[in-house]
Protein backbone atom coordinates (compact mmCIF):
# COMPACT_ATOMS: atom_id res chain seq x y z
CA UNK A 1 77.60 143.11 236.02
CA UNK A 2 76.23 139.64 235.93
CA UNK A 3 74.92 138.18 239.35
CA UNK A 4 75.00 134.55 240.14
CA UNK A 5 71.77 134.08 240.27
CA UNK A 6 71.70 135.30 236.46
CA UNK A 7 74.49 132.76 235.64
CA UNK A 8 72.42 129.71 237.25
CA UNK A 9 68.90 130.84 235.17
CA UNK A 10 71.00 130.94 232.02
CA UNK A 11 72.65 127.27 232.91
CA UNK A 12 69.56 126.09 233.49
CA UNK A 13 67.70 127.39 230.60
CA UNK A 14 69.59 125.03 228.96
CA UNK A 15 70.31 122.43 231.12
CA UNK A 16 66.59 121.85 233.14
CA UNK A 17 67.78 119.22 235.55
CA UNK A 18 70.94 120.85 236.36
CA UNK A 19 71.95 121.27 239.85
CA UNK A 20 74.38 124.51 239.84
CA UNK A 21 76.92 126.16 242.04
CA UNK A 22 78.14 129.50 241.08
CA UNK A 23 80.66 131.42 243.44
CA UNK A 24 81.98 135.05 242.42
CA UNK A 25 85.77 134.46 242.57
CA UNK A 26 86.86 138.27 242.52
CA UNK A 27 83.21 140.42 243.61
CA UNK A 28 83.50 142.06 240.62
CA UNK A 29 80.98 140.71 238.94
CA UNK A 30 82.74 139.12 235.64
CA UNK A 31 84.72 136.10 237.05
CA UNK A 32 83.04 132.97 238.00
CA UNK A 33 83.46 129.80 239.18
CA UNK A 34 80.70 127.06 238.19
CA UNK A 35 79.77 123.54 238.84
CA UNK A 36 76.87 122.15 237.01
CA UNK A 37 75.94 118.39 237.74
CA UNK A 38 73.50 117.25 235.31
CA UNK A 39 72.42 113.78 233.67
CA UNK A 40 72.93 115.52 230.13
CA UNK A 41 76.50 115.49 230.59
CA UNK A 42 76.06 111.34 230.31
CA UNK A 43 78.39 109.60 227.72
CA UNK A 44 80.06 113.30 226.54
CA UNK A 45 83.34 114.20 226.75
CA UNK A 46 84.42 116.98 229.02
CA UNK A 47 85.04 119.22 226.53
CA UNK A 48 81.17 118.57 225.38
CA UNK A 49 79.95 119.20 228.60
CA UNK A 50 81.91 122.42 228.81
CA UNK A 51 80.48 123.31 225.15
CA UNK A 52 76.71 122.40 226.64
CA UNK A 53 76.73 124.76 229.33
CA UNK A 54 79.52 127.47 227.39
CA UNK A 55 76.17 127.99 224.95
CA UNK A 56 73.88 128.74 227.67
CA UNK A 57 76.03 132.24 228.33
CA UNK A 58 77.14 132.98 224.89
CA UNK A 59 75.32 136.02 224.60
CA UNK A 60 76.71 137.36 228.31
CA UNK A 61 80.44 136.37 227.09
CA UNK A 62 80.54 137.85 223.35
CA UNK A 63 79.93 141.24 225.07
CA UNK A 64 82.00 140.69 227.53
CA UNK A 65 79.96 140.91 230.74
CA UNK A 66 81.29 137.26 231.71
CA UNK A 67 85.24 137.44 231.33
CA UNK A 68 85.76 134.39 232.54
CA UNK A 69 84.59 131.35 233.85
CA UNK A 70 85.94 128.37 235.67
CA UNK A 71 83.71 125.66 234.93
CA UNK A 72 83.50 121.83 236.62
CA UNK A 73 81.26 119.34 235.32
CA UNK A 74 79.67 116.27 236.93
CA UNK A 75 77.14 113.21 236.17
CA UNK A 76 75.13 112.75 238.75
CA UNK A 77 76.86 109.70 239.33
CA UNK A 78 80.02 111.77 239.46
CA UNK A 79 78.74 113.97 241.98
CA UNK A 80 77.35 111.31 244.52
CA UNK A 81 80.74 109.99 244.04
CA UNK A 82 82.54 112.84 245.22
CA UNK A 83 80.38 113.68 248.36
């Protein structure tokens, strides 16, 4: 079972600056629901930012510990934005 707190170290192994959000959608410990705002994501494509923080948890979903993973990405321009 991966914890959310697990989830958020791995993001921001990867991502430093990252702020991140991660909510257990079902308490089972598998699916996830993730925003990560972070000035990487800056000029890239969704689908890159997706791919930046998808290899941060490779590892946790090839074996299968993180079925799946609803993931939202922001700038922090984005994010300002929307609050």
């Amino acid at each position: 079972m991966v914890t959310p707190e697990q989830l958020t170290t791995l993001i921001q192994s990867r991502l430093p600056d990252a702020f991140v959000q991660v909510q257990d959608l079902t308490g089972g410990g598998d699916h996830y629901e993730a925003v990560v705002v972070s000035a990487a994501f800056e000029g890239k494509r969704l689908v890159q930012q997706h791919q930046l923080v998808y290899s941060s948890l490779k590892d946790l979903m090839a074996s299968n510990e993180l079925h799946a993973l609803a993931l939202k990405t922001y700038t922090p321009e984005q994010w300002a934005q929307r609050q």
